[in-house]
PDB file of N, CA and C in Angstrom:
ATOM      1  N   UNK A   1       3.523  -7.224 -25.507  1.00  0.00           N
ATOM      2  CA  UNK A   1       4.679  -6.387 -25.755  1.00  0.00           C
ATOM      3  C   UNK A   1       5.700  -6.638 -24.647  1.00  0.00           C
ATOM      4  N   UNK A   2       6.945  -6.800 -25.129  1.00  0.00           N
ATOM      5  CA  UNK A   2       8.018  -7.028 -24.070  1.00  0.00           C
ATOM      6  C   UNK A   2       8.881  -5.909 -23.893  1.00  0.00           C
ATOM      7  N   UNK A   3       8.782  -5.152 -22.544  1.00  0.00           N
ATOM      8  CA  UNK A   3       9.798  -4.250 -22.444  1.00  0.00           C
ATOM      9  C   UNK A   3      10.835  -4.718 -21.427  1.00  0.00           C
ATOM     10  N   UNK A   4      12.211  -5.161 -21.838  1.00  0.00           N
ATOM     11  CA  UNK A   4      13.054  -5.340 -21.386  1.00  0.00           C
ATOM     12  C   UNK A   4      14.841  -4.551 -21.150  1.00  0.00           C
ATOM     13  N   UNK A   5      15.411  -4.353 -20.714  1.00  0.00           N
ATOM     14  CA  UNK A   5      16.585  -3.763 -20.375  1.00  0.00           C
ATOM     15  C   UNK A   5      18.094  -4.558 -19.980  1.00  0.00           C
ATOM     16  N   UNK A   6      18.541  -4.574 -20.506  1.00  0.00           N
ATOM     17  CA  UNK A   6      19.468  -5.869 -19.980  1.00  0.00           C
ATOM     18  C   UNK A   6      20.299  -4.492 -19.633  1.00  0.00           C
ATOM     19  N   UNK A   7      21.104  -5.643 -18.681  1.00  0.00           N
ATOM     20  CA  UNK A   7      22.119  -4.825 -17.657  1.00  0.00           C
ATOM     21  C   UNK A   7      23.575  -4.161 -18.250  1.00  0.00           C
ATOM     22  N   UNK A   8      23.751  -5.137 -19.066  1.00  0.00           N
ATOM     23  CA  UNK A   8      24.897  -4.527 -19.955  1.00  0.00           C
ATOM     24  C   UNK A   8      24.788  -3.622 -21.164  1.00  0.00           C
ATOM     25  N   UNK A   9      23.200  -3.365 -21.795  1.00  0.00           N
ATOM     26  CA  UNK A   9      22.953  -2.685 -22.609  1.00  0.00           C
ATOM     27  C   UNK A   9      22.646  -1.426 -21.726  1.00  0.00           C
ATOM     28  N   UNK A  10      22.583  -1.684 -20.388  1.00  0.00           N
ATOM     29  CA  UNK A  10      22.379   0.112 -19.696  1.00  0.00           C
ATOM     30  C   UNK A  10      23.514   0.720 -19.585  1.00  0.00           C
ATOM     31  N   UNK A  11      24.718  -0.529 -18.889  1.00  0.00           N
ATOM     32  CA  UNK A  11      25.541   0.474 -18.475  1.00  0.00           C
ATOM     33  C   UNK A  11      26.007   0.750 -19.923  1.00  0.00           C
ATOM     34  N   UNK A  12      25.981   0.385 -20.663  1.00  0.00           N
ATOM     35  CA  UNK A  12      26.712   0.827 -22.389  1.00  0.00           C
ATOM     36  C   UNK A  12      26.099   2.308 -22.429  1.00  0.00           C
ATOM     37  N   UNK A  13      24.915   2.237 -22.385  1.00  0.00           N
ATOM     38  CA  UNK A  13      24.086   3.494 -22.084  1.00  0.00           C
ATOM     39  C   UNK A  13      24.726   4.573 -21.488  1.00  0.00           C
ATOM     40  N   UNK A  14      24.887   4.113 -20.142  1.00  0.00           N
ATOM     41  CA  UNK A  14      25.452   4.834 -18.934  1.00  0.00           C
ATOM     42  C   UNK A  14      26.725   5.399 -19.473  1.00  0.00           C
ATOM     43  N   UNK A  15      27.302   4.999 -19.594  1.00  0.00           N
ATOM     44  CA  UNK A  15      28.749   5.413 -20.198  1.00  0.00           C
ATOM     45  C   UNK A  15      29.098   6.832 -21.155  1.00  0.00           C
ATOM     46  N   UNK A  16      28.176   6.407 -21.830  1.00  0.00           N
ATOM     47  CA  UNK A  16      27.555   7.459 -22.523  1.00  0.00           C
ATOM     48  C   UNK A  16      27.636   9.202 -21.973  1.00  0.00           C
ATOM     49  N   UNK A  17      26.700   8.699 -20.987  1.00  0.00           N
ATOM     50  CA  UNK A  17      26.240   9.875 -19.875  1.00  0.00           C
ATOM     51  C   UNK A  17      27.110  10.554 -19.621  1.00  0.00           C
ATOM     52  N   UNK A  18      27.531  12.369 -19.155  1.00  0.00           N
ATOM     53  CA  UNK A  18      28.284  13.146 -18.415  1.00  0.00           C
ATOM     54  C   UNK A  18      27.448  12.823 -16.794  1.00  0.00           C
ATOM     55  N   UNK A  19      26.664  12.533 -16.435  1.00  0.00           N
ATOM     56  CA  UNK A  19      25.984  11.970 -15.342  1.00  0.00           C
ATOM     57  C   UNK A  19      26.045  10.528 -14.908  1.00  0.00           C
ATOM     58  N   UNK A  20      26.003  10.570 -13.586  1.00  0.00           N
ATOM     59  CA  UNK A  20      26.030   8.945 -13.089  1.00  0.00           C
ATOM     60  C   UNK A  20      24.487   8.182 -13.265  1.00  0.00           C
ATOM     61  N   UNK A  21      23.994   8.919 -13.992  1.00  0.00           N
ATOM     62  CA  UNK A  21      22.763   8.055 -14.007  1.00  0.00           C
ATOM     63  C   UNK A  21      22.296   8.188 -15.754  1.00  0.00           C
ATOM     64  N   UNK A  22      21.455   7.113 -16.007  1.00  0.00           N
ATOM     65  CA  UNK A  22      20.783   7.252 -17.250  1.00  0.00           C
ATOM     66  C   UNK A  22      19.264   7.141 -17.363  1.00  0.00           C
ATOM     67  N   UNK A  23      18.290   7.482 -17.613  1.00  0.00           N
ATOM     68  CA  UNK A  23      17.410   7.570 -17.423  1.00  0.00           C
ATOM     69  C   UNK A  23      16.746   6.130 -18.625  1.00  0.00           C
ATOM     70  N   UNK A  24      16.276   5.285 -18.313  1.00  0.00           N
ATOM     71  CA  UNK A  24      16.108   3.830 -19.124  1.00  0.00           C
ATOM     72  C   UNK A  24      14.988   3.831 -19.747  1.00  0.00           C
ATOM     73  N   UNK A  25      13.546   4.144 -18.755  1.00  0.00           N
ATOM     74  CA  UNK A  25      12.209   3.548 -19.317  1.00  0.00           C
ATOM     75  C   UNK A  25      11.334   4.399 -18.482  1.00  0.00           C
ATOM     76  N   UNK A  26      10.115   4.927 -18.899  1.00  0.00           N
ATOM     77  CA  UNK A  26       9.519   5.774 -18.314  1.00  0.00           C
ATOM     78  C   UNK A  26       8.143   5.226 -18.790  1.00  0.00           C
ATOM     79  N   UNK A  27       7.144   5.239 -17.686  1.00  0.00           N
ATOM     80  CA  UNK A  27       5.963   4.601 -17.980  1.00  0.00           C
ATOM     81  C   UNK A  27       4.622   5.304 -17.010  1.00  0.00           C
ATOM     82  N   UNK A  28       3.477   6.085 -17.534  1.00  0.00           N
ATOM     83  CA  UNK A  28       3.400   6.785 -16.287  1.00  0.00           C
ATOM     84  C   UNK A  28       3.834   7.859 -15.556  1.00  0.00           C
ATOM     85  N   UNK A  29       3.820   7.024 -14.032  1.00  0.00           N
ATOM     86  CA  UNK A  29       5.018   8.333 -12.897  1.00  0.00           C
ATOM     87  C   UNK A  29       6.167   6.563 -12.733  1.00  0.00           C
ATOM     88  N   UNK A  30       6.415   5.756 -13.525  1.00  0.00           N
ATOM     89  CA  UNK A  30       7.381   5.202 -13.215  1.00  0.00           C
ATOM     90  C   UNK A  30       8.475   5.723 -13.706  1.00  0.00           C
ATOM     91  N   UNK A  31       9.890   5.716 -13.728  1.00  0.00           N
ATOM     92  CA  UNK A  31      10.936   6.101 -14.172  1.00  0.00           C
ATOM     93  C   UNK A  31      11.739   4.713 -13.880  1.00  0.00           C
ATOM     94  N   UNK A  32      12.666   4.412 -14.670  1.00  0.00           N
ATOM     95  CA  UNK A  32      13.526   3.531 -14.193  1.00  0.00           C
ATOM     96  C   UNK A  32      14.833   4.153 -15.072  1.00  0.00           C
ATOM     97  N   UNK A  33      15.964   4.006 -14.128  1.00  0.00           N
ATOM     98  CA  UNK A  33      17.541   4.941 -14.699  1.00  0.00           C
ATOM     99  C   UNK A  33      18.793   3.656 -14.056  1.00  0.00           C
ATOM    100  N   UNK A  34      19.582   3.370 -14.444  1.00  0.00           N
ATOM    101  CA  UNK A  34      20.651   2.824 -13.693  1.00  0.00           C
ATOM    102  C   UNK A  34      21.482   3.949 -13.535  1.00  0.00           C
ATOM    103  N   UNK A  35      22.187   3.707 -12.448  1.00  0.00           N
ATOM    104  CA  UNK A  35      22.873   4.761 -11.502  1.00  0.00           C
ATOM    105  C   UNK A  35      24.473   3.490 -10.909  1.00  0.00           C
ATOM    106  N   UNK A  36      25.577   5.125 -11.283  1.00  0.00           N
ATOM    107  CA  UNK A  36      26.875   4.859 -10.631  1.00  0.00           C
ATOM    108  C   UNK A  36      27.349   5.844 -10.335  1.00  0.00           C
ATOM    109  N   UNK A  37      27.166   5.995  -9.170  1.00  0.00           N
ATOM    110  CA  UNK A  37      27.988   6.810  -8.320  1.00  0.00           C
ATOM    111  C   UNK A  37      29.821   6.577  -8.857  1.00  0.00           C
ATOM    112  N   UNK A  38      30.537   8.051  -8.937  1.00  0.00           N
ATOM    113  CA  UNK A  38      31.568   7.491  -9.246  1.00  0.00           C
ATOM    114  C   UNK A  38      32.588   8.264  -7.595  1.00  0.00           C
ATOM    115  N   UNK A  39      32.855   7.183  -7.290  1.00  0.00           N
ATOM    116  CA  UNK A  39      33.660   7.298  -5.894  1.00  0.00           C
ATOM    117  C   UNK A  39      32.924   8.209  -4.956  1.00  0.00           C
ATOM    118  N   UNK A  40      31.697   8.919  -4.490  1.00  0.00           N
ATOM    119  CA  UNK A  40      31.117   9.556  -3.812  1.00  0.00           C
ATOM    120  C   UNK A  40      29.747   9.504  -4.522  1.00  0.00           C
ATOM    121  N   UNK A  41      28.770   9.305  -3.436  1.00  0.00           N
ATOM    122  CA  UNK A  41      27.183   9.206  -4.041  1.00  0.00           C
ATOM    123  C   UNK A  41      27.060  10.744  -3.138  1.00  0.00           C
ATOM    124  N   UNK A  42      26.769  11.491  -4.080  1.00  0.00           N
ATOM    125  CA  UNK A  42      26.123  13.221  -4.019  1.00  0.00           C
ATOM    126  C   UNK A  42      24.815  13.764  -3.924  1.00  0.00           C
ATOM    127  N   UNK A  43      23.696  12.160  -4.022  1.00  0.00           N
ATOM    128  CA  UNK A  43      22.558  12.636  -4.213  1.00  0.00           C
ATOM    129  C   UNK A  43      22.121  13.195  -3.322  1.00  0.00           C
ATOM    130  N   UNK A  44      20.471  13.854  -3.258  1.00  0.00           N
ATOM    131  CA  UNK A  44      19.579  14.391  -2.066  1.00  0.00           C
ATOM    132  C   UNK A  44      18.672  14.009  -1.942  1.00  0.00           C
ATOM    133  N   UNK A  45      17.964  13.708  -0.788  1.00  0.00           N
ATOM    134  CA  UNK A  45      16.432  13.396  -0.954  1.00  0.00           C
ATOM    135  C   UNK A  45      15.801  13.922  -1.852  1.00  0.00           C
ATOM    136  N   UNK A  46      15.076  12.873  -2.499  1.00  0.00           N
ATOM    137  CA  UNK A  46      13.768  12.903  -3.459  1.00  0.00           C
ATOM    138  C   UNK A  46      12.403  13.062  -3.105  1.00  0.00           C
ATOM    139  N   UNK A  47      12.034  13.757  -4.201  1.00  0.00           N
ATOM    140  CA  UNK A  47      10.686  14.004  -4.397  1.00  0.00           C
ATOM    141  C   UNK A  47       9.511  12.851  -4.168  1.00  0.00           C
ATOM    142  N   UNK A  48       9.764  11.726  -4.580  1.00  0.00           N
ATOM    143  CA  UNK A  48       9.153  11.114  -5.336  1.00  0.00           C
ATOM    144  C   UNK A  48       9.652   9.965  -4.566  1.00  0.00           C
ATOM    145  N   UNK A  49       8.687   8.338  -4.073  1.00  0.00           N
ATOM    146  CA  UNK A  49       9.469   7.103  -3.533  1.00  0.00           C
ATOM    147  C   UNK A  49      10.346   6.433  -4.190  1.00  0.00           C
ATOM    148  N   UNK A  50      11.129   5.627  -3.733  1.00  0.00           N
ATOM    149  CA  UNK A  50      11.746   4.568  -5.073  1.00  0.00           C
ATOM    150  C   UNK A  50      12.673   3.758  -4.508  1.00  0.00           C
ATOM    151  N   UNK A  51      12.894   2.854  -5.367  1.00  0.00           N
ATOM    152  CA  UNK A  51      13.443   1.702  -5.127  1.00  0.00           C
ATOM    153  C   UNK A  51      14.623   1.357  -6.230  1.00  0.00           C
ATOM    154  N   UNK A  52      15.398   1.013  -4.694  1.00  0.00           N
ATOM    155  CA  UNK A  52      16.583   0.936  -5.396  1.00  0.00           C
ATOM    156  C   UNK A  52      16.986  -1.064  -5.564  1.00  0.00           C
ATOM    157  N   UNK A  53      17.708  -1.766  -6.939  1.00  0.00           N
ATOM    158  CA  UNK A  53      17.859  -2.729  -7.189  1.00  0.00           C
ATOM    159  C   UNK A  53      19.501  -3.120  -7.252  1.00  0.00           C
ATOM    160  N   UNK A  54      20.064  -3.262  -5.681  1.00  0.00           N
ATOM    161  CA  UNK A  54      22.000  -3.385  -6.668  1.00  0.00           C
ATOM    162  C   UNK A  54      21.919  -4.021  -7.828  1.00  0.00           C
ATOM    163  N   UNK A  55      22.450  -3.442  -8.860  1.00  0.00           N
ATOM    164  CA  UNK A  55      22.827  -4.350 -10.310  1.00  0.00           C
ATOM    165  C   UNK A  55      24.341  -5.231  -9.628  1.00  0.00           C
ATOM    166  N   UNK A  56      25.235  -4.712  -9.731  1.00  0.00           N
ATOM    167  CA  UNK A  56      26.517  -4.623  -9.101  1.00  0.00           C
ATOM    168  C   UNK A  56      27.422  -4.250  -8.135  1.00  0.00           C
ATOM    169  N   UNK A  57      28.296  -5.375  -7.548  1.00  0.00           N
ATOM    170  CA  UNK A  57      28.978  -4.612  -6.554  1.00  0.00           C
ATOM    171  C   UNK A  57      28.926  -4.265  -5.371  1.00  0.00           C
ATOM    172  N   UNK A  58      28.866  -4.200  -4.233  1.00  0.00           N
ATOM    173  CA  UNK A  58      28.670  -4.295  -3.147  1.00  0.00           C
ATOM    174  C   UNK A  58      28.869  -2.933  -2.123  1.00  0.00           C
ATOM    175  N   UNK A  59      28.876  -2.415  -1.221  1.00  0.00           N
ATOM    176  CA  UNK A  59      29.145  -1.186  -0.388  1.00  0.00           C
ATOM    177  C   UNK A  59      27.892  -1.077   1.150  1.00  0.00           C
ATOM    178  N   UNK A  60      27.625   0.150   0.970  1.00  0.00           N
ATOM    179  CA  UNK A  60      26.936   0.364   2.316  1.00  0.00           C
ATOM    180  C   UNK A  60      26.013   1.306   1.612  1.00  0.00           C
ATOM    181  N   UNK A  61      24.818   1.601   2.735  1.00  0.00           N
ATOM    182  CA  UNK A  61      23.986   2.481   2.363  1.00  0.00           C
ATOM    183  C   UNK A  61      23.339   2.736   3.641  1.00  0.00           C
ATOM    184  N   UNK A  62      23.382   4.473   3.878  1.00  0.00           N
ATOM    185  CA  UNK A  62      22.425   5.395   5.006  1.00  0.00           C
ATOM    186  C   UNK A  62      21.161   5.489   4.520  1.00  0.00           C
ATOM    187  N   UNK A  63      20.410   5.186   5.193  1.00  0.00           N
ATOM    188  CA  UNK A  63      18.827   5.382   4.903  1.00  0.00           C
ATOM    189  C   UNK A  63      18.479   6.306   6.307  1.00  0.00           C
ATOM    190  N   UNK A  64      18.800   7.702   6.213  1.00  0.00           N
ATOM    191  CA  UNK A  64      18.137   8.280   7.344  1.00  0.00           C
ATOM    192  C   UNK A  64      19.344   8.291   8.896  1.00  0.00           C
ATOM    193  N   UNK A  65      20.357   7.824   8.791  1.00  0.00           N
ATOM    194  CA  UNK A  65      21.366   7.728   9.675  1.00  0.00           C
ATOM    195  C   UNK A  65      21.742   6.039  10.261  1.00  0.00           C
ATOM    196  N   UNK A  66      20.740   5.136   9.801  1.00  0.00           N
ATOM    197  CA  UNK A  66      20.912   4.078   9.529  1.00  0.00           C
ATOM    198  C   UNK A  66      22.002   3.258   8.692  1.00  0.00           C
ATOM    199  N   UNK A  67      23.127   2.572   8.463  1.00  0.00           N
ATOM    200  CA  UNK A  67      24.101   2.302   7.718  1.00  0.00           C
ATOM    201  C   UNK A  67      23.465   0.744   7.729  1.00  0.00           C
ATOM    202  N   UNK A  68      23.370   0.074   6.236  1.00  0.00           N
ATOM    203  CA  UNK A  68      23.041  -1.101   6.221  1.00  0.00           C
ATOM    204  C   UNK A  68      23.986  -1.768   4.837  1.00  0.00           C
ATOM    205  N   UNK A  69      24.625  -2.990   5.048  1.00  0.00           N
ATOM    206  CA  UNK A  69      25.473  -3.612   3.938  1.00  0.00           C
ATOM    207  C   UNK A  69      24.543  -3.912   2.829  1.00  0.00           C
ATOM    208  N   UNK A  70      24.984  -3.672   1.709  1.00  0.00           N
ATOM    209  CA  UNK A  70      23.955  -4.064   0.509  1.00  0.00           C
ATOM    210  C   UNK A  70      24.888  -4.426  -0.596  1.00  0.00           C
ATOM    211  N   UNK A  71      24.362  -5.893  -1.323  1.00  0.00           N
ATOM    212  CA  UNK A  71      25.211  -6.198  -2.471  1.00  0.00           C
ATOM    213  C   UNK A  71      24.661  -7.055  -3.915  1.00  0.00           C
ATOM    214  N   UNK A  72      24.886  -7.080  -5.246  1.00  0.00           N
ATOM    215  CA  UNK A  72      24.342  -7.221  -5.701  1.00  0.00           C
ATOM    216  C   UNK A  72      23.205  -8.263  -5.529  1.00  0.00           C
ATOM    217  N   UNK A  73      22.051  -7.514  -5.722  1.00  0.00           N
ATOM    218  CA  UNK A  73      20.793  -8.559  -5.782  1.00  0.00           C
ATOM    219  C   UNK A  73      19.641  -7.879  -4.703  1.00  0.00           C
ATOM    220  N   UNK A  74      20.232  -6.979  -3.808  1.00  0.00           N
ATOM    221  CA  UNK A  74      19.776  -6.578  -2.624  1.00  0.00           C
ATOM    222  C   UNK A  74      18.415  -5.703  -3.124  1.00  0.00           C
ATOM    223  N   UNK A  75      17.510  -5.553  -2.453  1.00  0.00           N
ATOM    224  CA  UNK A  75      16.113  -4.544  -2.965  1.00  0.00           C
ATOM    225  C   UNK A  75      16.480  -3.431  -1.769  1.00  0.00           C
ATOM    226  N   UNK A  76      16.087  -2.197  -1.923  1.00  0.00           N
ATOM    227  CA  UNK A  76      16.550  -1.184  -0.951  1.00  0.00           C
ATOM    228  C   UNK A  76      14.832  -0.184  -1.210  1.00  0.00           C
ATOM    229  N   UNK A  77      14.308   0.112  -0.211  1.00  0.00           N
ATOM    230  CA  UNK A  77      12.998   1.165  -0.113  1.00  0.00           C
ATOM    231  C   UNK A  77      13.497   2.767   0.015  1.00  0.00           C
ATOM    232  N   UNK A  78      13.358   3.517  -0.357  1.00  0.00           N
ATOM    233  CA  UNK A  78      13.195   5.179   0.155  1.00  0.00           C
ATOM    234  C   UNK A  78      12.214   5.955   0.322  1.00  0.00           C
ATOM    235  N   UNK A  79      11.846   5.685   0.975  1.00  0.00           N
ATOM    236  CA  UNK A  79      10.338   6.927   0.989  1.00  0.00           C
ATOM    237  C   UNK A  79      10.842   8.592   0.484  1.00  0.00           C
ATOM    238  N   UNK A  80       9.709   8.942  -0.188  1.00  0.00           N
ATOM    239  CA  UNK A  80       9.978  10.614  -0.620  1.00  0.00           C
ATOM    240  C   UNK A  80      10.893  11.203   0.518  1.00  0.00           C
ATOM    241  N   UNK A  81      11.371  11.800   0.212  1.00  0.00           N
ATOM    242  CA  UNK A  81      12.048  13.367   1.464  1.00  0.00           C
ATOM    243  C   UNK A  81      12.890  12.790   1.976  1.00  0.00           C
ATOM    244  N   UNK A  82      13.389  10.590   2.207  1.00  0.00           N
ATOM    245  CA  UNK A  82      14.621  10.708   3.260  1.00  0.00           C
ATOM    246  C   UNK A  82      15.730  10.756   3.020  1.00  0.00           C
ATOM    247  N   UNK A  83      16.776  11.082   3.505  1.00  0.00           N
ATOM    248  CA  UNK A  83      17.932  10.809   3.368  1.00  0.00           C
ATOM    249  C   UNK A  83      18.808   9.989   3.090  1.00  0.00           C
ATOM    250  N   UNK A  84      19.595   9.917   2.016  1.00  0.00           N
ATOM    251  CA  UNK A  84      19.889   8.355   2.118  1.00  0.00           C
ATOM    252  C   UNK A  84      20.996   8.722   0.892  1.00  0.00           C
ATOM    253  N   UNK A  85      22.074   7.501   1.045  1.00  0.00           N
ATOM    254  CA  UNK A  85      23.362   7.939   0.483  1.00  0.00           C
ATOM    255  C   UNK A  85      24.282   6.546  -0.033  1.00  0.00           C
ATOM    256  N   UNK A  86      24.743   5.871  -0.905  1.00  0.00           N
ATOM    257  CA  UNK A  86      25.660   4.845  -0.517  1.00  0.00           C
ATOM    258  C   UNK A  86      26.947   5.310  -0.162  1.00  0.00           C
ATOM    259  N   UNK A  87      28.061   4.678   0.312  1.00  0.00           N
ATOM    260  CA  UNK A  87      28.918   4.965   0.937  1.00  0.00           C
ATOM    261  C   UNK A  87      30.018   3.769   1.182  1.00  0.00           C
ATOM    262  N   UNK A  88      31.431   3.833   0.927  1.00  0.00           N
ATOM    263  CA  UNK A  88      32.297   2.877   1.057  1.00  0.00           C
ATOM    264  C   UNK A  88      31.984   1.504  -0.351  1.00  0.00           C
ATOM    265  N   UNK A  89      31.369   1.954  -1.216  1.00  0.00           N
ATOM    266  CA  UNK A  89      31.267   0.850  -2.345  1.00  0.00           C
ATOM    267  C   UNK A  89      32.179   0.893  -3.124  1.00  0.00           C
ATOM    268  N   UNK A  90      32.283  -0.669  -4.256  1.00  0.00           N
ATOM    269  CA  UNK A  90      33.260  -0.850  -4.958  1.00  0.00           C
ATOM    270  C   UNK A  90      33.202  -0.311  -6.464  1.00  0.00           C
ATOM    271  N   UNK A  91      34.399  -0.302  -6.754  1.00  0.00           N
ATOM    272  CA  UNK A  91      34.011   0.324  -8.105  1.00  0.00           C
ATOM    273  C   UNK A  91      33.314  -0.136  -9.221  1.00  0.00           C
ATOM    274  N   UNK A  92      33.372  -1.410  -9.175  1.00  0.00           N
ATOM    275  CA  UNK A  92      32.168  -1.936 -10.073  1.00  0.00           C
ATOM    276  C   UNK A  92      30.627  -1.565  -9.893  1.00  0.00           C
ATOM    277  N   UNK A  93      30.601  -1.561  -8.137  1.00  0.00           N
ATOM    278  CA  UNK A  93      28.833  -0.757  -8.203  1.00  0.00           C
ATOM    279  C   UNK A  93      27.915   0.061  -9.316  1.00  0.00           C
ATOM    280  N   UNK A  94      26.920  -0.335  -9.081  1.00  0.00           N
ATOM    281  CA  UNK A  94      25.830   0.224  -9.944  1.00  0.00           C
ATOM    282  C   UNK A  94      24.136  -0.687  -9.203  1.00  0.00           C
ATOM    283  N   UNK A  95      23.135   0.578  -9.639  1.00  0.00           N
ATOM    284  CA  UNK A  95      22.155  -0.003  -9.172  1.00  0.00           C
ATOM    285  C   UNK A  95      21.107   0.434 -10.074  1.00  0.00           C
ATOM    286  N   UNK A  96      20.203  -0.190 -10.322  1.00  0.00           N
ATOM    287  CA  UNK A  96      18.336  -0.263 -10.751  1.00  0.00           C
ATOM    288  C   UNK A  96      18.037   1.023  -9.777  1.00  0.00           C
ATOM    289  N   UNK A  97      17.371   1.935 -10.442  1.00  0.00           N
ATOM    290  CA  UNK A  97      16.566   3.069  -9.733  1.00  0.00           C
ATOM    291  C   UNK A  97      15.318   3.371 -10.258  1.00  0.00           C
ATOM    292  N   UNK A  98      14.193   3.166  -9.219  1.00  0.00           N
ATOM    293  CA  UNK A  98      12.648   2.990  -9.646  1.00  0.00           C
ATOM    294  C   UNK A  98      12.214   3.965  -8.672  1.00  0.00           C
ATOM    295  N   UNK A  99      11.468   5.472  -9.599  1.00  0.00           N
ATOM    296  CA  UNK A  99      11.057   6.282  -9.130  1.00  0.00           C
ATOM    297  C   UNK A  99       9.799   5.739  -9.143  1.00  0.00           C
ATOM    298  N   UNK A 100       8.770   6.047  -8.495  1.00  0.00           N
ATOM    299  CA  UNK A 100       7.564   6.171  -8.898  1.00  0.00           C
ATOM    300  C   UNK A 100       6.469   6.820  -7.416  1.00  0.00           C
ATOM    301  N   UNK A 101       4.685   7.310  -8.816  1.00  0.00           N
ATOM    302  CA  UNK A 101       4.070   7.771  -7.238  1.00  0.00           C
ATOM    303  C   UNK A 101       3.811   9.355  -7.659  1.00  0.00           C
ATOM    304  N   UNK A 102       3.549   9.695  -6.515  1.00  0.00           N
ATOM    305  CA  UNK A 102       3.150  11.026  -6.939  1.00  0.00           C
ATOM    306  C   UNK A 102       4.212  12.288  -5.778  1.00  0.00           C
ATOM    307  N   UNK A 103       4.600  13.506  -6.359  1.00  0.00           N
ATOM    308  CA  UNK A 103       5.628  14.167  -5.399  1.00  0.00           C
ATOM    309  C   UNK A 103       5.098  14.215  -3.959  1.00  0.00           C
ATOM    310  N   UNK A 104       6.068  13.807  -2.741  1.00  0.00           N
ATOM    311  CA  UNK A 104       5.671  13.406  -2.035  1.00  0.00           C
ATOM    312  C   UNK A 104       5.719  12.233  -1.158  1.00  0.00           C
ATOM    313  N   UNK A 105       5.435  11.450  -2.263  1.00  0.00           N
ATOM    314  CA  UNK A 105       5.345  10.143  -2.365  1.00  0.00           C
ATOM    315  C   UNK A 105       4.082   9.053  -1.771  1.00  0.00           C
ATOM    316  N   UNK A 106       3.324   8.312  -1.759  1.00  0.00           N
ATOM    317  CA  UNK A 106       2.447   7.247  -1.724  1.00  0.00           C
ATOM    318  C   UNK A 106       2.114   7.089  -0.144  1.00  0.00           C
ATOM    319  N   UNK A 107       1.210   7.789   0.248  1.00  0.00           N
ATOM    320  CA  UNK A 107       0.672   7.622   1.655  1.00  0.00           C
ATOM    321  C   UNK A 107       0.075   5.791   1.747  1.00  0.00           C
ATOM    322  N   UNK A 108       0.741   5.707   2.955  1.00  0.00           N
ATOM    323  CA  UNK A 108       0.294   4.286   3.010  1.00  0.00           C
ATOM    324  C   UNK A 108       0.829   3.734   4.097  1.00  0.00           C
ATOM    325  N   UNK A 109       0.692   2.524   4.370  1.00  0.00           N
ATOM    326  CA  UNK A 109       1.280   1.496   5.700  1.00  0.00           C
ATOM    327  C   UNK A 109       2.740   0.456   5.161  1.00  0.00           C
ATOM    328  N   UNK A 110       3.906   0.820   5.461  1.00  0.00           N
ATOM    329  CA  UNK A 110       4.841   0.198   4.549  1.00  0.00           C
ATOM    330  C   UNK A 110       4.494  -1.301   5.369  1.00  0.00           C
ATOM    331  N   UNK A 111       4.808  -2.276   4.956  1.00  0.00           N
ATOM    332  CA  UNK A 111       4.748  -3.968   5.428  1.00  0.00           C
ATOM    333  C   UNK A 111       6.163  -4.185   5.016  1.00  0.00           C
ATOM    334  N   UNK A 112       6.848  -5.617   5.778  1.00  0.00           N
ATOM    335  CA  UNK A 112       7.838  -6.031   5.124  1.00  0.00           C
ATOM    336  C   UNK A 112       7.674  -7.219   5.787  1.00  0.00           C
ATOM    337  N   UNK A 113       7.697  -8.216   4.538  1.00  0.00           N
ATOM    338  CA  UNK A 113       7.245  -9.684   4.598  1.00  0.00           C
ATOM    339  C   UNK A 113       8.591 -10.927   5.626  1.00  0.00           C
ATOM    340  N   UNK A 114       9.338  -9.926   5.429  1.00  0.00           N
ATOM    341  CA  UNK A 114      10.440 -11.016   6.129  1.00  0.00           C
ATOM    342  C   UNK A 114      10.561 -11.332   8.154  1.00  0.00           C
TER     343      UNK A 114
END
């Protein structure tokens, strides 16, 4: 079985929405939604870990008081509870949002291969 999402059939989706986000595919505790902030990202820490995928567009992003450049293609981590915001992006932006895990989020040892 192929479950796939193309990028232009979300934001068609998205558009749709009175919300900057759409909620895509749910599997599990996975969730996957594309998300556009429109000129201010309002969110709050989450429940739940996730990962963010730029679809589009380029800007900045606080992870915790941290400011790091991110642009399409970029993979971004959040652990449950932190803070984290984009900020100064373009209007084309949009990103892949992958909840998953249990509230809380996934006790463990994060690694990063690079």
């Amino acid at each position: 079985m192929l479950n796939q999402i193309a990028l232009a059939d979300a934001a068609n989706a998205l558009r749709k929405e009175e919300k900057p986000f759409k909620v895509l595919f749910e599997h599990g505790t996975l969730s996957v939604e594309l998300y556009k902030p429109d000129k201010v990202d309002n969110q709050n820490p989450h429940e739940r870990d996730e990962v963010y995928v730029i679809a589009a567009g380029s800007g900045q992003f606080i992870l915790e008081g941290e400011i790091t450049e991110v642009k399409a293609g970029d993979f971004l981590f959040v652990p449950a509870g932190a803070y984290h915001k984009f900020i100064n992006f373009t209007a084309d932006f949009s990103t892949w949002v992958l909840f998953y895990g249990p509230s809380g989020g996934e006790k463990g040892m994060t690694t990063n291969y690079l």
